[in-house]
Each structure stands twice: as structure tokens, then as C-alpha cells.
PDB file of N, CA and C in Angstrom:
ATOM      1  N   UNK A   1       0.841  -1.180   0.000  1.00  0.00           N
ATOM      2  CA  UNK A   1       0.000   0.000   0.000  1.00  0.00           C
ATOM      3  C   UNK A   1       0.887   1.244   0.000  1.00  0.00           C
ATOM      4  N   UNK A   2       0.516   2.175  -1.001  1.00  0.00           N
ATOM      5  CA  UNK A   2       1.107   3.425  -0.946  1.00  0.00           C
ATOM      6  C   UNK A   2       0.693   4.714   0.243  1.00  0.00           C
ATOM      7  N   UNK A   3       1.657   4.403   1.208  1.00  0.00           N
ATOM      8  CA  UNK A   3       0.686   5.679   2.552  1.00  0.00           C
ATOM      9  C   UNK A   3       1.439   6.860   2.730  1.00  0.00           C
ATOM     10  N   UNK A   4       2.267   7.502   1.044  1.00  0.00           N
ATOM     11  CA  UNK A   4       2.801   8.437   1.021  1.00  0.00           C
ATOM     12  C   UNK A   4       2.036   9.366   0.791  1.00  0.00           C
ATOM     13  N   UNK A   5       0.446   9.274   0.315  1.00  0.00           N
ATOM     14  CA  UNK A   5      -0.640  10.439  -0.286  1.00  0.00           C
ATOM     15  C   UNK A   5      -1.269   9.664   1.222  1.00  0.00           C
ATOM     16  N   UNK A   6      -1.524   9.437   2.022  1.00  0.00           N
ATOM     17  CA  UNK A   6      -2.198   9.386   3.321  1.00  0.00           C
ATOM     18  C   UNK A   6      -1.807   9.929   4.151  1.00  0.00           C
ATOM     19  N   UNK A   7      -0.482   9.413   4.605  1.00  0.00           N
ATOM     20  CA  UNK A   7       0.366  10.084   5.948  1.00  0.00           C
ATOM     21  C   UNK A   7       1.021  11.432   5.671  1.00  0.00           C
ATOM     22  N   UNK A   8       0.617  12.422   6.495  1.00  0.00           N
ATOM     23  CA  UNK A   8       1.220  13.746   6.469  1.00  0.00           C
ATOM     24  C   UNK A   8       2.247  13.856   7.653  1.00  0.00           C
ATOM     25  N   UNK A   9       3.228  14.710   7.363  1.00  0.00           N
ATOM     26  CA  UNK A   9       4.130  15.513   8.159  1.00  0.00           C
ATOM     27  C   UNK A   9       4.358  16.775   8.578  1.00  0.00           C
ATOM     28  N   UNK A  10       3.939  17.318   9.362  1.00  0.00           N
ATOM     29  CA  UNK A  10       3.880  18.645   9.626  1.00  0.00           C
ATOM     30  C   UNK A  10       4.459  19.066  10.865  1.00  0.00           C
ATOM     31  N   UNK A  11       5.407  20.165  10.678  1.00  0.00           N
ATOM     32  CA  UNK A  11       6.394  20.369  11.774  1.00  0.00           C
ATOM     33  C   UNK A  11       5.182  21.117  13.164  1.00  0.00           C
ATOM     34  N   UNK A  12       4.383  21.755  12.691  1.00  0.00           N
ATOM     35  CA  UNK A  12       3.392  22.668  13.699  1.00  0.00           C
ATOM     36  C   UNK A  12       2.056  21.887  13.680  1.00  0.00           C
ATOM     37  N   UNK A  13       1.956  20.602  13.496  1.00  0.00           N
ATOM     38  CA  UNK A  13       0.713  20.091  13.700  1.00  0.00           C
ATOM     39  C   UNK A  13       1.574  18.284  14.807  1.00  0.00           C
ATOM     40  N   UNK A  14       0.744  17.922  15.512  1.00  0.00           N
ATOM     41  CA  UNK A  14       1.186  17.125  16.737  1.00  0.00           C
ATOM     42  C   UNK A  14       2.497  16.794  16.822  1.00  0.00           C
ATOM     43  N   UNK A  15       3.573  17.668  16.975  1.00  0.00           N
ATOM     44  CA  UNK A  15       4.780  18.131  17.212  1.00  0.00           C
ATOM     45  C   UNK A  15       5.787  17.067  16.123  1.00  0.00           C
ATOM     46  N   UNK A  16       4.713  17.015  14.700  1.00  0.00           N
ATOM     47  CA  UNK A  16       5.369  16.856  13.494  1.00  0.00           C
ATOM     48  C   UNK A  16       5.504  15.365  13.649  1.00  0.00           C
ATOM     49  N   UNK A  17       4.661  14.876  14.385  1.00  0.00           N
ATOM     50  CA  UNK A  17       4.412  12.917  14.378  1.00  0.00           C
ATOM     51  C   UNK A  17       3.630  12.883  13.284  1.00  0.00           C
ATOM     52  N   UNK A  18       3.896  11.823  12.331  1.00  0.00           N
ATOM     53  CA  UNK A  18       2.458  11.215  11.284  1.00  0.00           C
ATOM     54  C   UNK A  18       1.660  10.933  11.538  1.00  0.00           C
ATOM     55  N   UNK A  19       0.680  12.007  10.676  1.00  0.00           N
ATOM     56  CA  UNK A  19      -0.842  11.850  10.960  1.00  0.00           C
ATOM     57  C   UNK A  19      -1.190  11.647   9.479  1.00  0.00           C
ATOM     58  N   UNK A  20      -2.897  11.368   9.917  1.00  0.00           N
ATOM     59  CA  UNK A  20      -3.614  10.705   8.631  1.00  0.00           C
ATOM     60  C   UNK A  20      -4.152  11.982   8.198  1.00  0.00           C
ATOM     61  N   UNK A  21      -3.997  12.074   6.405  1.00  0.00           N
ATOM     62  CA  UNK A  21      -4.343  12.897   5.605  1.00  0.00           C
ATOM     63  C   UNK A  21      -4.748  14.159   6.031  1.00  0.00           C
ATOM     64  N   UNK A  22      -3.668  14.951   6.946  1.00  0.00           N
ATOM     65  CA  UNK A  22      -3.185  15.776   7.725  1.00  0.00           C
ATOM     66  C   UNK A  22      -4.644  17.089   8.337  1.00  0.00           C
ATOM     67  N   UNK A  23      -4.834  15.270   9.305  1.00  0.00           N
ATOM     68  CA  UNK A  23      -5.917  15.535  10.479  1.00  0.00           C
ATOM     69  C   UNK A  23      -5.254  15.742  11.692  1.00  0.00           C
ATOM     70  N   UNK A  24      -5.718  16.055  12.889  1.00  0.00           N
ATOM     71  CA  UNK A  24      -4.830  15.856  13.912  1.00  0.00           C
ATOM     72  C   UNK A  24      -4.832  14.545  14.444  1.00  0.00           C
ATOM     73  N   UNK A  25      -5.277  13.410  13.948  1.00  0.00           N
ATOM     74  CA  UNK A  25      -4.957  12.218  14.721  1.00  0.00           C
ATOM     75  C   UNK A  25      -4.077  11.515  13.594  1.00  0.00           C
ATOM     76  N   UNK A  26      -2.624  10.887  14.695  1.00  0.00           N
ATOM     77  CA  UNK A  26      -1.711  10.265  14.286  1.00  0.00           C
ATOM     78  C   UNK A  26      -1.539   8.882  14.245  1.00  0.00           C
ATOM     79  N   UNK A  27      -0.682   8.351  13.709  1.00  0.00           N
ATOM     80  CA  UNK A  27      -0.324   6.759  13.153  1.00  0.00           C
ATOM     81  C   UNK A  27      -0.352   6.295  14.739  1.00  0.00           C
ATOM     82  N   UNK A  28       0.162   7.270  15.372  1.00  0.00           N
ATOM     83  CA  UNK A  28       0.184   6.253  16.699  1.00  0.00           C
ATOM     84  C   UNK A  28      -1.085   6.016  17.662  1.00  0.00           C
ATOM     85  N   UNK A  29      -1.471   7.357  17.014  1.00  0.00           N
ATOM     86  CA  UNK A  29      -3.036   7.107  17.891  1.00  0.00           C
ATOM     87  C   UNK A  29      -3.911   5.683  17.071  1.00  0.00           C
ATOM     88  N   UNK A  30      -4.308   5.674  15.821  1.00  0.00           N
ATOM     89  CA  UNK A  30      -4.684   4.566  15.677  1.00  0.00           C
ATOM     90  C   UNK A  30      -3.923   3.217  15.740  1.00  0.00           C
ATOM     91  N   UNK A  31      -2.671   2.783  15.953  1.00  0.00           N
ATOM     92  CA  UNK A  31      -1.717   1.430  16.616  1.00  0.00           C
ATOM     93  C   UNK A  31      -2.427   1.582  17.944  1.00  0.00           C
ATOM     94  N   UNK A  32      -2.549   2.101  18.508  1.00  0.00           N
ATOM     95  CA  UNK A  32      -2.336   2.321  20.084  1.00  0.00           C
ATOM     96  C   UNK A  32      -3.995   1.814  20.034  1.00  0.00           C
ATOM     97  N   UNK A  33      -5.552   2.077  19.512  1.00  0.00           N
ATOM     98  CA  UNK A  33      -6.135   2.184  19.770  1.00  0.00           C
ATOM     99  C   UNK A  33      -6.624   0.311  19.457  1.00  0.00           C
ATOM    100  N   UNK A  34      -5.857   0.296  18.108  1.00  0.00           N
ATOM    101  CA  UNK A  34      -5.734  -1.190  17.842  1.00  0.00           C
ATOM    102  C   UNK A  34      -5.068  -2.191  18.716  1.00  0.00           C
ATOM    103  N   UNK A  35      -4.184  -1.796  18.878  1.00  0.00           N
ATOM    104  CA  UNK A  35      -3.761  -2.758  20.073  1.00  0.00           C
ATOM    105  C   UNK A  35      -4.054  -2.631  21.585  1.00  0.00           C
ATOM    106  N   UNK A  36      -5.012  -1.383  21.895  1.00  0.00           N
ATOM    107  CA  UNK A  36      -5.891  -2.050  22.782  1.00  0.00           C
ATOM    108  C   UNK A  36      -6.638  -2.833  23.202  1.00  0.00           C
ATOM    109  N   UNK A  37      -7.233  -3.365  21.712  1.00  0.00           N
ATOM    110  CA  UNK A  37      -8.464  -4.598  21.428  1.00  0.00           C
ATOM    111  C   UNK A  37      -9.375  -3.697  20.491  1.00  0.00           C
ATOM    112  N   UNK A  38      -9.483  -2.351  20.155  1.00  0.00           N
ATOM    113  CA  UNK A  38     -11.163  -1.873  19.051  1.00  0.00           C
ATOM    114  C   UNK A  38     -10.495  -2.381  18.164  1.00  0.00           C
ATOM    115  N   UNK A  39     -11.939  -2.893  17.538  1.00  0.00           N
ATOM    116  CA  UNK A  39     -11.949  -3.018  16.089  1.00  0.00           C
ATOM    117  C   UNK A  39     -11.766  -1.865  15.287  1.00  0.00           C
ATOM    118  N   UNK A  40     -11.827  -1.995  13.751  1.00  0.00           N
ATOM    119  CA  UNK A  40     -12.170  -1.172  12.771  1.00  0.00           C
ATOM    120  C   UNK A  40     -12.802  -0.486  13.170  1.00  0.00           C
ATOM    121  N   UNK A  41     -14.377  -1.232  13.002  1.00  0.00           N
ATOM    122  CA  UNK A  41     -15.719  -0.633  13.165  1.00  0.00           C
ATOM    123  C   UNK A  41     -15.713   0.341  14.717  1.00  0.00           C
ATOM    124  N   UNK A  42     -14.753  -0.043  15.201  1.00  0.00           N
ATOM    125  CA  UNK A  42     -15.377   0.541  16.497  1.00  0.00           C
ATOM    126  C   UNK A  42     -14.588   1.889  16.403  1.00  0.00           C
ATOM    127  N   UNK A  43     -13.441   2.247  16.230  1.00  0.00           N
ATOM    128  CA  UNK A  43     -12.744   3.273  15.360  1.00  0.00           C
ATOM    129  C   UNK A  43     -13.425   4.001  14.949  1.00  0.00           C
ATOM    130  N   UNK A  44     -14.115   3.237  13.354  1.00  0.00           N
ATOM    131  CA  UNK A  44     -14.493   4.194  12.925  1.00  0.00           C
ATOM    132  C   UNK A  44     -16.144   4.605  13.455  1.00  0.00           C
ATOM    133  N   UNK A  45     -16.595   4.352  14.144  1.00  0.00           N
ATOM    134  CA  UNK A  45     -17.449   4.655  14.894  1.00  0.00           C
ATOM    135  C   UNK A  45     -17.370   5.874  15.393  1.00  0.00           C
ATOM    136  N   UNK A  46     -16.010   5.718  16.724  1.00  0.00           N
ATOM    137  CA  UNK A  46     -15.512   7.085  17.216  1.00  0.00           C
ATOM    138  C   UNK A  46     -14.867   8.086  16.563  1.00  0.00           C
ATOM    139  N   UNK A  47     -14.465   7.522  15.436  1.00  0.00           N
ATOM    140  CA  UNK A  47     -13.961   8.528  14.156  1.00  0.00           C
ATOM    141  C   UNK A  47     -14.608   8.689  13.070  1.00  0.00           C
ATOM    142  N   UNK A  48     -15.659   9.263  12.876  1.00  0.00           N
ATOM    143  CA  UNK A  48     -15.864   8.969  11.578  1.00  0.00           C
ATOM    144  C   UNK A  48     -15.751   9.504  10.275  1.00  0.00           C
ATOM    145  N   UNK A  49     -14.839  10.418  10.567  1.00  0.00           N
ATOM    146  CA  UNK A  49     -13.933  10.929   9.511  1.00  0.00           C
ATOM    147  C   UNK A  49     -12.921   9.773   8.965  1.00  0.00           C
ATOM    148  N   UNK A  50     -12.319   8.962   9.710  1.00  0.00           N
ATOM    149  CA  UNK A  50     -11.557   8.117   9.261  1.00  0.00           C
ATOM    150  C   UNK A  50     -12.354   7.068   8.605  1.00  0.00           C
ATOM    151  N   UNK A  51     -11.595   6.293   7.594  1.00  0.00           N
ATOM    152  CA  UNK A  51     -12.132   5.472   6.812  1.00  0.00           C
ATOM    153  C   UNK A  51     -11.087   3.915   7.263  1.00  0.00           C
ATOM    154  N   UNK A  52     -11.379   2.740   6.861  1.00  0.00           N
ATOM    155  CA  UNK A  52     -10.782   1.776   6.587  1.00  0.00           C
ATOM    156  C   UNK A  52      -9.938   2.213   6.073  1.00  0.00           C
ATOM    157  N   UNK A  53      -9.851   2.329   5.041  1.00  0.00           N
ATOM    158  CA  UNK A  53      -8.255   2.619   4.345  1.00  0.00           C
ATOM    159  C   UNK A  53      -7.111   3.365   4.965  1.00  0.00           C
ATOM    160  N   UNK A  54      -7.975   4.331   6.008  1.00  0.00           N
ATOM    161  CA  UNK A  54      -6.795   5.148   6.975  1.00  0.00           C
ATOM    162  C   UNK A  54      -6.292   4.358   7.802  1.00  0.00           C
ATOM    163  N   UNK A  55      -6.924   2.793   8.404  1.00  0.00           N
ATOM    164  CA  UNK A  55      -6.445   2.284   9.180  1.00  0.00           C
ATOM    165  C   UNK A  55      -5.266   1.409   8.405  1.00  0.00           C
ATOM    166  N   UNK A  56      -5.661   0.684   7.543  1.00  0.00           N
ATOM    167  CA  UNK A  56      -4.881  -0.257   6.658  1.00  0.00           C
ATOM    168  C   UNK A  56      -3.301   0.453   6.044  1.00  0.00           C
ATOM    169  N   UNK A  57      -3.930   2.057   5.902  1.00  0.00           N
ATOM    170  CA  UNK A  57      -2.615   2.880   5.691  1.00  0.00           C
ATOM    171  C   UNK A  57      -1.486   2.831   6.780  1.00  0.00           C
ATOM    172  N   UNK A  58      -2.088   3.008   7.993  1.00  0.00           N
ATOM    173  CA  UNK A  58      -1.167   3.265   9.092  1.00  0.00           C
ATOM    174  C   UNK A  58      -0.392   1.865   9.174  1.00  0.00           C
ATOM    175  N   UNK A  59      -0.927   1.006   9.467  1.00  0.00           N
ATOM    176  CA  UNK A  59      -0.917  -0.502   9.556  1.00  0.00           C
ATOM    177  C   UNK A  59       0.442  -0.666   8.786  1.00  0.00           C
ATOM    178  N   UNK A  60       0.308  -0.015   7.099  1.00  0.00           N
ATOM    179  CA  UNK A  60       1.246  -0.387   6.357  1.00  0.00           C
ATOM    180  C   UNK A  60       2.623   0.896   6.573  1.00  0.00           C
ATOM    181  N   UNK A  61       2.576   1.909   7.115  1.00  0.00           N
ATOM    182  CA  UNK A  61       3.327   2.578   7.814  1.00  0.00           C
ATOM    183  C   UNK A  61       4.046   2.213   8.802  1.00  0.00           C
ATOM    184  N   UNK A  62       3.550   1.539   9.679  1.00  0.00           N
ATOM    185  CA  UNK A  62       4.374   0.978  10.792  1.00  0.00           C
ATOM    186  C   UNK A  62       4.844  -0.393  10.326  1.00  0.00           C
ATOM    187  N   UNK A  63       4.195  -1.413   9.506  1.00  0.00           N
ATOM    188  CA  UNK A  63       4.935  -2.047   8.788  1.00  0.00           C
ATOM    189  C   UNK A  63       6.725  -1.823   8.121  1.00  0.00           C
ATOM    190  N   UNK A  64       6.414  -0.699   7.395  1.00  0.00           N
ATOM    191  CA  UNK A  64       7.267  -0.341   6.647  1.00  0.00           C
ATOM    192  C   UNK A  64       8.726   0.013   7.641  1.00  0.00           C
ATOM    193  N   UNK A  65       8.035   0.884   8.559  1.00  0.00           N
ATOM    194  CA  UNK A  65       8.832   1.639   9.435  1.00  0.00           C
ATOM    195  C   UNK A  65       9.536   0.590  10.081  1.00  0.00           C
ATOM    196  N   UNK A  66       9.147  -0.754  10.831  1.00  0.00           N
ATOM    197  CA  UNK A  66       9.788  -1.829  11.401  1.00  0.00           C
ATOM    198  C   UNK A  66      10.641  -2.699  10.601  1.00  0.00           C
ATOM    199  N   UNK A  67      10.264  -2.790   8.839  1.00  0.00           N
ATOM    200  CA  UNK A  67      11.244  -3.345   8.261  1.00  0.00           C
ATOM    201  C   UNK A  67      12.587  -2.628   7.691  1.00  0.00           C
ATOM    202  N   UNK A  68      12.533  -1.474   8.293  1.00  0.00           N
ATOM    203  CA  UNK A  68      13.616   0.066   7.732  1.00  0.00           C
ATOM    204  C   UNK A  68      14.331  -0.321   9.178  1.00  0.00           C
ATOM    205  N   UNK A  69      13.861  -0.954  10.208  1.00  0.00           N
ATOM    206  CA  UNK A  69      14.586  -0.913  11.842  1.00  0.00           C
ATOM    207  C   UNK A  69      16.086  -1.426  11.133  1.00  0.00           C
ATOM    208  N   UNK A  70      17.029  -0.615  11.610  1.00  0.00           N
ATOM    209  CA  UNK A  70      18.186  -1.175  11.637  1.00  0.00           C
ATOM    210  C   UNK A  70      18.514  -2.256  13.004  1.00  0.00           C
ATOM    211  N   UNK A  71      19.388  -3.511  12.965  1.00  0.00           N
ATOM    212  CA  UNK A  71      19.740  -3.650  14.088  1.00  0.00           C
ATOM    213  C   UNK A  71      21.179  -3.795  14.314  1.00  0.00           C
ATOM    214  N   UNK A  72      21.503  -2.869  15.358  1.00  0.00           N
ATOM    215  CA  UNK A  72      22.766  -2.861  16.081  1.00  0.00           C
ATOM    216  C   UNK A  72      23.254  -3.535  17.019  1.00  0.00           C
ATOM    217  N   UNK A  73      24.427  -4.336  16.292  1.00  0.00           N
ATOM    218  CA  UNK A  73      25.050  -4.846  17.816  1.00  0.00           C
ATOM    219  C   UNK A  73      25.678  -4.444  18.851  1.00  0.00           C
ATOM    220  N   UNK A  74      25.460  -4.648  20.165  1.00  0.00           N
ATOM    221  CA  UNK A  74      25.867  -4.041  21.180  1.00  0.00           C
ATOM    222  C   UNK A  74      27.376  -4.598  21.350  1.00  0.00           C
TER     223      UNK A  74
END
């Protein structure tokens, strides 16, 4: 998934963390809300500006971001 036209960066909007299609809620707010246990539906319930695809975007953002992890040996 391409989440370069989804995820925004902005130095003066939530102290320049990625957010979705440059709303104030960020990649981490929806991980965080997912790995509490809500579903989709329940998301987008409380969001309903956000769509499925904003979630599946982030999803593939932090994907991406964990396979870019360098690892260093100590």
C-alpha cells in the first residue's frame, strides 16, 4: 500500500508525528487504539472521519517503518 498520499508531516501540527491525511490524529493514535483490542468498526465509529483505508494505511506505515529498523550490535 502506498501511505505516502495518506500520511502527512507537519512540523506545527502534533509536534510533526504522522498523521492521517493531515488531520490531527496520528499513526500512533490509531496502533495504540488497535492494540488495545477496538476493532475497525469501532474506530471508525468514534472517528468517523476516518475510513478503513486510513487504518490499513497506518498498519502499512508501521509495517514499513519496522522493516527500515536497523539492528545494532551491542
Amino acid at each position: 500500500m502506498n501511505y505516502q498520499d495518506r500520511i502527512t508531516i507537519e512540523p506545527g501540527k502534533r509536534s510533526g508525528k504522522p498523521c492521517v491525511r493531515g488531520m490531527r490524529i496520528t499513526v500512533y493514535d490509531v496502533l495504540s487504539y488497535l492494540a488495545f483490542g477496538m476493532t475497525y468498526q469501532e474506530i471508525l465509529d468514534d472517528f468517523p472521519y476516518l475510513t478503513q483505508e486510513d487504518i490499513l494505511t497506518c498498519l502499512s506505515y508501521a509495517a514499513d517503518r519496522e522493516r527500515q529498523t536497523l539492528l545494532v550490535q551491542a
